[in-house]
PDB file of N, CA and C in Angstrom:
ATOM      1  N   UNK A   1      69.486  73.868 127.715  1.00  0.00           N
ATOM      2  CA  UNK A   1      69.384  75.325 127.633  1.00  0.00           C
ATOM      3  C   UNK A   1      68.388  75.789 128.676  1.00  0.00           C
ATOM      4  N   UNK A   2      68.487  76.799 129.761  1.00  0.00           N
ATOM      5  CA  UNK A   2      67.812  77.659 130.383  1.00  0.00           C
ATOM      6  C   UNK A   2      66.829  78.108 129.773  1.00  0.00           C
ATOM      7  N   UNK A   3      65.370  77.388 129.527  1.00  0.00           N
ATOM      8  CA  UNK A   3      63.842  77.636 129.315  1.00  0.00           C
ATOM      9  C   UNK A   3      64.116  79.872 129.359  1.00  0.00           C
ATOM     10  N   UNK A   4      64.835  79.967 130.677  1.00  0.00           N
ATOM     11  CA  UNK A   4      64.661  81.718 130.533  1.00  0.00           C
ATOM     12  C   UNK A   4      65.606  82.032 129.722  1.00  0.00           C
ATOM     13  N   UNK A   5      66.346  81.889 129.146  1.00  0.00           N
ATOM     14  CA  UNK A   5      67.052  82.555 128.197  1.00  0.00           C
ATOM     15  C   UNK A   5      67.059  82.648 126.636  1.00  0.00           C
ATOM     16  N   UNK A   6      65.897  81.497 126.212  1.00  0.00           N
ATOM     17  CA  UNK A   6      65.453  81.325 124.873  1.00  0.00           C
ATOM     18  C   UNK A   6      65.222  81.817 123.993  1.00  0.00           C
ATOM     19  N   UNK A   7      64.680  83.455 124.890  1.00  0.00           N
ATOM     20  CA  UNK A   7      64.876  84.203 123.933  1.00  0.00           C
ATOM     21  C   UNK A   7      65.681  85.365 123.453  1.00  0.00           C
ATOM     22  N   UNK A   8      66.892  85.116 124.354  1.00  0.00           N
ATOM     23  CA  UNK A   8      67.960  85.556 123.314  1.00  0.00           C
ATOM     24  C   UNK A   8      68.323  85.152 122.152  1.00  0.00           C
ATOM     25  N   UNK A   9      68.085  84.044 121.690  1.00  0.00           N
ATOM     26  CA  UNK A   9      68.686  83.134 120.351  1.00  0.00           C
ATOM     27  C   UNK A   9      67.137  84.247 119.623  1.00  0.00           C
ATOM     28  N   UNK A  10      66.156  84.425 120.047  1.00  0.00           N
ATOM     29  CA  UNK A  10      65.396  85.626 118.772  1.00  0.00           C
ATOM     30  C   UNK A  10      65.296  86.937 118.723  1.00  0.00           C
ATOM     31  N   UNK A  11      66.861  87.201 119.214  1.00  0.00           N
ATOM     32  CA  UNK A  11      67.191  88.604 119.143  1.00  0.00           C
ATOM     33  C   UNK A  11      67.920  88.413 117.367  1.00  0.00           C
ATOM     34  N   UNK A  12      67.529  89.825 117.075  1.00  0.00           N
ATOM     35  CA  UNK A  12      68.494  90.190 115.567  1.00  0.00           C
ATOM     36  C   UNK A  12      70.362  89.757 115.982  1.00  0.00           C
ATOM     37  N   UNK A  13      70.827  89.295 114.924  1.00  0.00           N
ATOM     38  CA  UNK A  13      71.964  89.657 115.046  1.00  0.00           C
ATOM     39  C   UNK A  13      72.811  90.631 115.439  1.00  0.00           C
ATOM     40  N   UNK A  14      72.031  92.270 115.486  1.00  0.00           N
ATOM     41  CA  UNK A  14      72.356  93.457 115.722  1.00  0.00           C
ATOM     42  C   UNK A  14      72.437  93.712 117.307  1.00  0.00           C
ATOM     43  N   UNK A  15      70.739  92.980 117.790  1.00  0.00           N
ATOM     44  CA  UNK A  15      70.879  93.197 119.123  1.00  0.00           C
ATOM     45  C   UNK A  15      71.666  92.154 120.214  1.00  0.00           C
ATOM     46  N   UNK A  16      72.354  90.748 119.321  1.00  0.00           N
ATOM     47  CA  UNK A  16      73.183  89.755 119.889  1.00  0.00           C
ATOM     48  C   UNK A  16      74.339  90.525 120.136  1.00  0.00           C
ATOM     49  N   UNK A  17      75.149  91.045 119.146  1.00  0.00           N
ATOM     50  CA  UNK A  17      76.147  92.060 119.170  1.00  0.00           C
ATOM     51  C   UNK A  17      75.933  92.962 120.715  1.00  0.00           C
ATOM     52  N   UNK A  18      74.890  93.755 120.345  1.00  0.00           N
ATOM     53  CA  UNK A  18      74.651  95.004 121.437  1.00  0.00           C
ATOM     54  C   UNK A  18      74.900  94.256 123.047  1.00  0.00           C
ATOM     55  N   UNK A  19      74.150  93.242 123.091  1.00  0.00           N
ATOM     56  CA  UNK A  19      74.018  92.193 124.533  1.00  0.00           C
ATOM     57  C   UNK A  19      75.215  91.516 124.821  1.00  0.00           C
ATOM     58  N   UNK A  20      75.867  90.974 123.697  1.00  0.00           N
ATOM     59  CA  UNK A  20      77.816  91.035 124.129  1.00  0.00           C
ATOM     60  C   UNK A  20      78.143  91.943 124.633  1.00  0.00           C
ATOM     61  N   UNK A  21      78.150  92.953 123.721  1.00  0.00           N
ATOM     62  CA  UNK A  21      79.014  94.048 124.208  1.00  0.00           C
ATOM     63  C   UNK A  21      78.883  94.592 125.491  1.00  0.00           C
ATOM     64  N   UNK A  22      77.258  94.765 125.948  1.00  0.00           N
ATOM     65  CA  UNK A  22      76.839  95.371 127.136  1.00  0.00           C
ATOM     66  C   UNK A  22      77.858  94.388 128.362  1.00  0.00           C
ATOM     67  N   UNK A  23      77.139  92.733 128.001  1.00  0.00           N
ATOM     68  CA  UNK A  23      77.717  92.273 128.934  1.00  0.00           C
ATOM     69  C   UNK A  23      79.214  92.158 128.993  1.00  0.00           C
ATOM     70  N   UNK A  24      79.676  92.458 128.669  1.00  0.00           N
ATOM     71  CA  UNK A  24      81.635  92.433 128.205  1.00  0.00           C
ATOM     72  C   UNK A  24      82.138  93.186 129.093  1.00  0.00           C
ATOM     73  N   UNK A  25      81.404  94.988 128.915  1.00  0.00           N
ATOM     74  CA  UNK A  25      81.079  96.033 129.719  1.00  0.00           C
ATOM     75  C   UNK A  25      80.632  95.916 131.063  1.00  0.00           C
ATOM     76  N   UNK A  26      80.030  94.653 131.711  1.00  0.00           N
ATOM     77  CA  UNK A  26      79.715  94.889 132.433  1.00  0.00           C
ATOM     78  C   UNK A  26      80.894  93.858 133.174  1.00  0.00           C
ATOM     79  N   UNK A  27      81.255  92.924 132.676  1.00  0.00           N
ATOM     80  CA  UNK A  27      82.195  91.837 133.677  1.00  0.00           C
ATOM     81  C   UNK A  27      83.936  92.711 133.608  1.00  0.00           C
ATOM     82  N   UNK A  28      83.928  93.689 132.664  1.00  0.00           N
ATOM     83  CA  UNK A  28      84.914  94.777 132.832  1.00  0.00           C
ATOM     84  C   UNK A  28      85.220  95.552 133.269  1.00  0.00           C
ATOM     85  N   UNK A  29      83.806  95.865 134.095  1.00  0.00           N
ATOM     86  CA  UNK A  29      83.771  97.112 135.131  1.00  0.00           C
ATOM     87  C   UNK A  29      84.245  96.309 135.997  1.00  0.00           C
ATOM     88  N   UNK A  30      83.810  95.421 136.229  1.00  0.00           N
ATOM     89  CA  UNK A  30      84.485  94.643 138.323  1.00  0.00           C
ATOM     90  C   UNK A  30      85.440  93.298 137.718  1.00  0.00           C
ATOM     91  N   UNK A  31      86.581  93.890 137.226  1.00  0.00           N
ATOM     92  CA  UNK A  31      87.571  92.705 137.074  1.00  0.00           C
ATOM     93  C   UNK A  31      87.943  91.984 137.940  1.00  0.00           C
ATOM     94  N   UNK A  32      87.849  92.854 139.325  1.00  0.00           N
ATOM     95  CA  UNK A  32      88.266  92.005 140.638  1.00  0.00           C
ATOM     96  C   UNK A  32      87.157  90.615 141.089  1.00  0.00           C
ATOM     97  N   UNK A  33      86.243  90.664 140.471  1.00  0.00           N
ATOM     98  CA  UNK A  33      84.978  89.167 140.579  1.00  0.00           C
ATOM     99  C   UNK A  33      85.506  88.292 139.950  1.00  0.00           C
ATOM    100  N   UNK A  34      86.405  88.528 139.054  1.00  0.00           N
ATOM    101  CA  UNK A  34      86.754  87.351 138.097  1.00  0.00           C
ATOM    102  C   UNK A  34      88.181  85.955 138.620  1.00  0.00           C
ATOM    103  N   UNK A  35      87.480  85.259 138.841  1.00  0.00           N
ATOM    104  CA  UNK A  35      88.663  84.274 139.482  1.00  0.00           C
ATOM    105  C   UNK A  35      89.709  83.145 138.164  1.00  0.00           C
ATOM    106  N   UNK A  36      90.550  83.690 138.349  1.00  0.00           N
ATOM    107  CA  UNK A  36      91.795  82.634 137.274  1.00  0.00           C
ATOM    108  C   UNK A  36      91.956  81.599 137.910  1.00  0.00           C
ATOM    109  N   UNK A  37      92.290  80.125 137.680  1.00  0.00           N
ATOM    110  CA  UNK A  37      92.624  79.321 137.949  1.00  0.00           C
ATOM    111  C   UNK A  37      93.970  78.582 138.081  1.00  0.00           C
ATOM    112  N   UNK A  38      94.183  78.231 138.846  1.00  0.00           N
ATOM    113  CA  UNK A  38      95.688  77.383 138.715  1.00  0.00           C
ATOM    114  C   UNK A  38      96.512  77.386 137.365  1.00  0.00           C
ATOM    115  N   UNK A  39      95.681  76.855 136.723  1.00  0.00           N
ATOM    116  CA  UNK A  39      96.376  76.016 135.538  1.00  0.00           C
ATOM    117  C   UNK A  39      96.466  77.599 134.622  1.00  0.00           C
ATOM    118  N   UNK A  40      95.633  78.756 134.436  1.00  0.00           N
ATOM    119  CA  UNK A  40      95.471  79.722 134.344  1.00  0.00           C
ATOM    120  C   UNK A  40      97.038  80.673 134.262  1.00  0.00           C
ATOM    121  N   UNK A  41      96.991  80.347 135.808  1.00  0.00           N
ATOM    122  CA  UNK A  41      97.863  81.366 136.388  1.00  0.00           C
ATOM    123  C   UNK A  41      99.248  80.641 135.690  1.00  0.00           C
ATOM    124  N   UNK A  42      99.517  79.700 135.663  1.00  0.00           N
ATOM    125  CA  UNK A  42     100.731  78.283 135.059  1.00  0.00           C
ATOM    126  C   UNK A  42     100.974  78.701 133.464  1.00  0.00           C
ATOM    127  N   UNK A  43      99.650  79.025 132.949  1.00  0.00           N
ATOM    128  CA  UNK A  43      99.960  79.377 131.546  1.00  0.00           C
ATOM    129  C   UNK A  43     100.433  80.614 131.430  1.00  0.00           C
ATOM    130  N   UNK A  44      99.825  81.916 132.291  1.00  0.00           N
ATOM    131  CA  UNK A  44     100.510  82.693 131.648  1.00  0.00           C
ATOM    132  C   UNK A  44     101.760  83.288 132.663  1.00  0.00           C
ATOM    133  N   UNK A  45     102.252  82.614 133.754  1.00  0.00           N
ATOM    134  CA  UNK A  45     103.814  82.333 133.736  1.00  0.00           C
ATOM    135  C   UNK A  45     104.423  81.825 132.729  1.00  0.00           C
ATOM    136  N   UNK A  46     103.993  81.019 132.249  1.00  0.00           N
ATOM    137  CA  UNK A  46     105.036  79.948 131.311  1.00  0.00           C
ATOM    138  C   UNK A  46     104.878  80.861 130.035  1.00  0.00           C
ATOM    139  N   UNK A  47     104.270  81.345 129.755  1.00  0.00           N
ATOM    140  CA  UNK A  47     103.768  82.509 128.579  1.00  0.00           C
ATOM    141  C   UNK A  47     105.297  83.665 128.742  1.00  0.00           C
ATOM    142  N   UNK A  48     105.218  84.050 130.031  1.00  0.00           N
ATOM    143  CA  UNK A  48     105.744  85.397 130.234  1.00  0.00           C
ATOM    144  C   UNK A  48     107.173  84.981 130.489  1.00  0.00           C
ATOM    145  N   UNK A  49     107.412  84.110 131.135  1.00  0.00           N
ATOM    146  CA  UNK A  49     108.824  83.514 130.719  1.00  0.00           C
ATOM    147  C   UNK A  49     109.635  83.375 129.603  1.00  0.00           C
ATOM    148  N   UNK A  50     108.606  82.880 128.742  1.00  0.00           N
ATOM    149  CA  UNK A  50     108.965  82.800 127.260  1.00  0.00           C
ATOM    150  C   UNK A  50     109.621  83.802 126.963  1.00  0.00           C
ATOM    151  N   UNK A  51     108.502  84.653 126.981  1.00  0.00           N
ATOM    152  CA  UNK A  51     108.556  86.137 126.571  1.00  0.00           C
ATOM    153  C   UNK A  51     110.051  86.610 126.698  1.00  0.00           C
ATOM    154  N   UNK A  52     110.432  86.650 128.503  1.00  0.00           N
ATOM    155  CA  UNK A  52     111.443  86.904 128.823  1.00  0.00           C
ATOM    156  C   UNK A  52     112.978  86.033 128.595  1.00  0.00           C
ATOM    157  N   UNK A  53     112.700  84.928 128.290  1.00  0.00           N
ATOM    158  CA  UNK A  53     113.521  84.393 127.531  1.00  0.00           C
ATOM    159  C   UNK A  53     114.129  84.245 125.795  1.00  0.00           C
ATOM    160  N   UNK A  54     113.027  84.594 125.253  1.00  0.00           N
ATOM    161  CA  UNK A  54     113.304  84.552 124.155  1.00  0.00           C
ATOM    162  C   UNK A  54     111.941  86.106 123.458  1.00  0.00           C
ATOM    163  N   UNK A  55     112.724  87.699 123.847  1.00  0.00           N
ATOM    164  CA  UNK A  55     111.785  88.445 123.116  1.00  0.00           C
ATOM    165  C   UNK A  55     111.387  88.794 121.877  1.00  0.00           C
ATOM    166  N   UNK A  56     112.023  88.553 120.983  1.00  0.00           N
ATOM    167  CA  UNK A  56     111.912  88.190 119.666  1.00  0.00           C
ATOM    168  C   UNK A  56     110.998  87.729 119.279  1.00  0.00           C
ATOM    169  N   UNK A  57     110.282  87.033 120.118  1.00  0.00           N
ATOM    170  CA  UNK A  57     109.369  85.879 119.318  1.00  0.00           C
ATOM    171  C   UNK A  57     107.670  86.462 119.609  1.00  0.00           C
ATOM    172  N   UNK A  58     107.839  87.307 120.545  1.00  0.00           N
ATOM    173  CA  UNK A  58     106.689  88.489 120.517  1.00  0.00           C
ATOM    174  C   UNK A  58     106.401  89.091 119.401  1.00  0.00           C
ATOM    175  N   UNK A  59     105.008  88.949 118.775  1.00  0.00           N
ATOM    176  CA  UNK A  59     104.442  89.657 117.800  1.00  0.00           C
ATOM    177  C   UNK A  59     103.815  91.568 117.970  1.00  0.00           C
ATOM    178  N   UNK A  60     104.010  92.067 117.151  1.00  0.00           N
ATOM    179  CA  UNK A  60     102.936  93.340 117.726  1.00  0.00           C
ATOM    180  C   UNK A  60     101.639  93.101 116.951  1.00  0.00           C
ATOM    181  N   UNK A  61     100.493  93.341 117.768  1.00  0.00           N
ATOM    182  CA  UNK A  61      99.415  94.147 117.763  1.00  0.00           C
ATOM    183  C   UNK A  61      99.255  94.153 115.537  1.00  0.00           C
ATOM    184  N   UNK A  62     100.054  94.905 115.312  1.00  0.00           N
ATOM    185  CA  UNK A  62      99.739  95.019 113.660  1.00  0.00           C
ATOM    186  C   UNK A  62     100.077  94.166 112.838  1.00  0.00           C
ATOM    187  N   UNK A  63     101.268  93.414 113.644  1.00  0.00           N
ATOM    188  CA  UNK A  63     101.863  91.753 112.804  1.00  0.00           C
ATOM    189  C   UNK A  63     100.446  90.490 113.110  1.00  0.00           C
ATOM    190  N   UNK A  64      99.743  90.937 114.498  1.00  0.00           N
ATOM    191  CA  UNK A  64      98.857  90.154 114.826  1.00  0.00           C
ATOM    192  C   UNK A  64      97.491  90.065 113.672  1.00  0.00           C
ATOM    193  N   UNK A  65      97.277  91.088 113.616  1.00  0.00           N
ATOM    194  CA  UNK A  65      96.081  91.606 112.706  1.00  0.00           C
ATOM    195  C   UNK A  65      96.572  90.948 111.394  1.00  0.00           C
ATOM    196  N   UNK A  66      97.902  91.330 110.883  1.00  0.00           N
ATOM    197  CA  UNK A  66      98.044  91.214 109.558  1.00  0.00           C
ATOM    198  C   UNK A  66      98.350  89.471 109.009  1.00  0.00           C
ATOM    199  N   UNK A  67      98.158  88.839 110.327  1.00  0.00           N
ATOM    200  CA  UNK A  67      98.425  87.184 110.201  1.00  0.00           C
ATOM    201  C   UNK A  67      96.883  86.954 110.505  1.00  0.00           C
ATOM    202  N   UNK A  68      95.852  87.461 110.993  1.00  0.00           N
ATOM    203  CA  UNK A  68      94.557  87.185 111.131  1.00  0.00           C
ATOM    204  C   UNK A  68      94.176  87.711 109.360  1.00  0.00           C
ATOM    205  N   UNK A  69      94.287  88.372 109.302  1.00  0.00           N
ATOM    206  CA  UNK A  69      93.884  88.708 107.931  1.00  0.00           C
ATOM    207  C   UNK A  69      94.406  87.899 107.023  1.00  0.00           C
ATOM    208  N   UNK A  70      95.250  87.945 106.722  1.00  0.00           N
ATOM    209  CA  UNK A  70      95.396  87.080 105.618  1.00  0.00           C
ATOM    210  C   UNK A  70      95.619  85.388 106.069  1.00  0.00           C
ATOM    211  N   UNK A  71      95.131  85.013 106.738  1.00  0.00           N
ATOM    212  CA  UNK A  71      94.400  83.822 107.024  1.00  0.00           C
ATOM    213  C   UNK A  71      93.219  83.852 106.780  1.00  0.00           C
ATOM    214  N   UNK A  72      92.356  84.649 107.322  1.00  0.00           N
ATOM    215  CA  UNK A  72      90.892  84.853 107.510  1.00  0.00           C
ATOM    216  C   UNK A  72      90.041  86.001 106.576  1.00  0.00           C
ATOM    217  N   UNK A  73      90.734  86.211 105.467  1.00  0.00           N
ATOM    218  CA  UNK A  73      89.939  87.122 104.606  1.00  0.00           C
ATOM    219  C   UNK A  73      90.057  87.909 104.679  1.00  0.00           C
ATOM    220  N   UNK A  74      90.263  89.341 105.816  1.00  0.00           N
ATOM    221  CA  UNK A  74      89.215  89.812 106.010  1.00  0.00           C
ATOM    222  C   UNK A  74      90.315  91.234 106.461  1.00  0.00           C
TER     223      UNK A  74
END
């Protein structure tokens, strides 16, 4: 572990949250910095192919949630 970053682990849970989020916000503003990789780019061809081969098998957004939930409690 980075001696300088130590003390993030004694931030509240509240302000761990806040420091995600900021930084989330911040690698979202310049999407163009962000480099995908080969194998990356391979998955989500082979992803979107699918897709286009067989669309049916695409979930929405509220089928997604409602299979997280009742897996996960919550």
């Amino acid at each position: 572990m980075n001696p300088d970053l130590q003390h993030i682990f004694e931030l509240s849970p509240a302000e761990k949250l806040q420091l995600v989020q900021d930084l989330w916000d911040d690698i979202a503003a310049n999407p163009g910095d962000l480099t995908v990789s080969d194998s990356q780019v391979r998955e989500l061809d082979e992803r979107r192919e699918n897709l286009q081969r067989n669309p049916d098998s695409a979930l929405s957004w509220e089928d997604v949630q409602r299979r997280a939930r009742a897996q996960y409690g919550r």
